[in-house]
Protein backbone atom coordinates (compact mmCIF):
# COMPACT_ATOMS: atom_id res chain seq x y z
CA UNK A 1 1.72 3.04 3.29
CA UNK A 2 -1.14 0.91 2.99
CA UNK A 3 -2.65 2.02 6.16
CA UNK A 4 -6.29 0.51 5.00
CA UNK A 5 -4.17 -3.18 5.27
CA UNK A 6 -3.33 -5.71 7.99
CA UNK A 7 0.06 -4.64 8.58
CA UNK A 8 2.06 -8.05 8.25
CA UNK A 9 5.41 -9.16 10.20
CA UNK A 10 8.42 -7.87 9.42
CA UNK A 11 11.88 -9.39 10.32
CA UNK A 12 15.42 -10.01 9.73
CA UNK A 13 16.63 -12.75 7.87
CA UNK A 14 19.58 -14.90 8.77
CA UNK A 15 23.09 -14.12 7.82
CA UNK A 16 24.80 -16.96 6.15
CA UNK A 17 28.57 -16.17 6.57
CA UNK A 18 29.81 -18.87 4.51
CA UNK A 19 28.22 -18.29 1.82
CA UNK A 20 29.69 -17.09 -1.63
CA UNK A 21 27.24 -13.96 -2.95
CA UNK A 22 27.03 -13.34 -6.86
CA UNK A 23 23.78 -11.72 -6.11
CA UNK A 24 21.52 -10.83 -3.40
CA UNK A 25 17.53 -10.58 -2.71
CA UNK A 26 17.06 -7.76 -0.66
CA UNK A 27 13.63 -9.11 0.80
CA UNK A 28 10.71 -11.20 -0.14
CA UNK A 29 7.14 -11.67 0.86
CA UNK A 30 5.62 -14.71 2.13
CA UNK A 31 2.34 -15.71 2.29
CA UNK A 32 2.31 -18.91 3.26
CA UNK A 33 2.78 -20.55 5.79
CA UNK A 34 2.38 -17.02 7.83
CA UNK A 35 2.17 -13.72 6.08
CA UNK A 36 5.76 -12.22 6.96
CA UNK A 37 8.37 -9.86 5.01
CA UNK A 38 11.62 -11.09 5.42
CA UNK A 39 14.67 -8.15 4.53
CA UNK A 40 18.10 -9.64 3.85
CA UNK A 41 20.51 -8.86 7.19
CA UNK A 42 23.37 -7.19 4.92
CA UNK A 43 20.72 -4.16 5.08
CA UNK A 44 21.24 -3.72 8.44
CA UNK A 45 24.71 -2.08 7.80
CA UNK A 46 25.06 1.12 8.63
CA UNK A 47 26.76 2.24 5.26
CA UNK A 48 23.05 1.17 3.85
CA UNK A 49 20.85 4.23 3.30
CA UNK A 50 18.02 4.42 5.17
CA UNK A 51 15.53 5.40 2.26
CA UNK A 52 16.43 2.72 0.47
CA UNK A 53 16.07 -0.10 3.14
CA UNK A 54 12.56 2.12 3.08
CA UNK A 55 12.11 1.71 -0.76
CA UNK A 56 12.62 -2.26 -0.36
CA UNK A 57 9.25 -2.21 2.13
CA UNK A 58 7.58 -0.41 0.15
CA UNK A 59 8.10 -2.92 -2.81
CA UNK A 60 7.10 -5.39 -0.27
CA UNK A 61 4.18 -4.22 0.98
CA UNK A 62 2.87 -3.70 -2.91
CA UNK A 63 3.16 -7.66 -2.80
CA UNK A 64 1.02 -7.46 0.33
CA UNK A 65 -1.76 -5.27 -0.87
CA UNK A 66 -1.84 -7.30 -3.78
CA UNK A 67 -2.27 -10.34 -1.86
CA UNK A 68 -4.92 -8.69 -0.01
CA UNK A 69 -7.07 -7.91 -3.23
CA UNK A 70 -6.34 -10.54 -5.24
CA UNK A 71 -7.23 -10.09 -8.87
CA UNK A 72 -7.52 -13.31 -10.88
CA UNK A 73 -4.62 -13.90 -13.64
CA UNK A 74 -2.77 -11.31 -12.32
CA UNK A 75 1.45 -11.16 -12.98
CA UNK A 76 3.55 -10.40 -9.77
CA UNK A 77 4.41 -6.98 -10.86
CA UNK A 78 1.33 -6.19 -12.71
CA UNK A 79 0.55 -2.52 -13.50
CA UNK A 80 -1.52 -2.04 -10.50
CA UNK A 81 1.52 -3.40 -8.56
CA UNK A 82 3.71 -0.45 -10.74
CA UNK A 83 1.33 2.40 -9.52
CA UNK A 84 1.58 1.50 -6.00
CA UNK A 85 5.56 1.23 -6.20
CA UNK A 86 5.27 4.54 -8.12
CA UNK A 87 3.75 6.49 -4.72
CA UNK A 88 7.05 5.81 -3.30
């Protein structure tokens, strides 16, 4: 996906045993201070599917390319943003 791109980091996050979950962010992007995606450890299990670990990268790197070509005014998951995430 997104071959055309500077493909940016992507690591692990750390796994917080203590703490209490009533929901969970699967990943986010960064941009600052260094471009990075950062996928929630609990995805690591192996009971996690594969394609969807996949499917959370892909959302991911839509919040890369749009980074990349920025477009002025425009809404985190704009419609641009929704066609890209549609390819999946």
């Amino acid at each position: 996906w997104f071959a055309h791109l500077p493909k940016p980091p992507v690591r692990w996050g750390r796994n917080s045993p203590h703490r209490t979950l009533t929901s969970i962010r699967f990943a986010c992007y960064r941009r600052r201070p260094v471009t990075e995606v950062v996928v929630n450890p609990r995805l690591a299990q192996p009971w996690v599917p594969r394609i969807f670990v996949e499917h959370v990268l892909h959302h991911e790197l839509c919040h890369h390319a749009q980074a990349c070509a920025p477009i002025r005014g425009e809404p985190p998951h704009s419609r641009r943003f929704r066609q890209w995430e549609a390819q999946y």
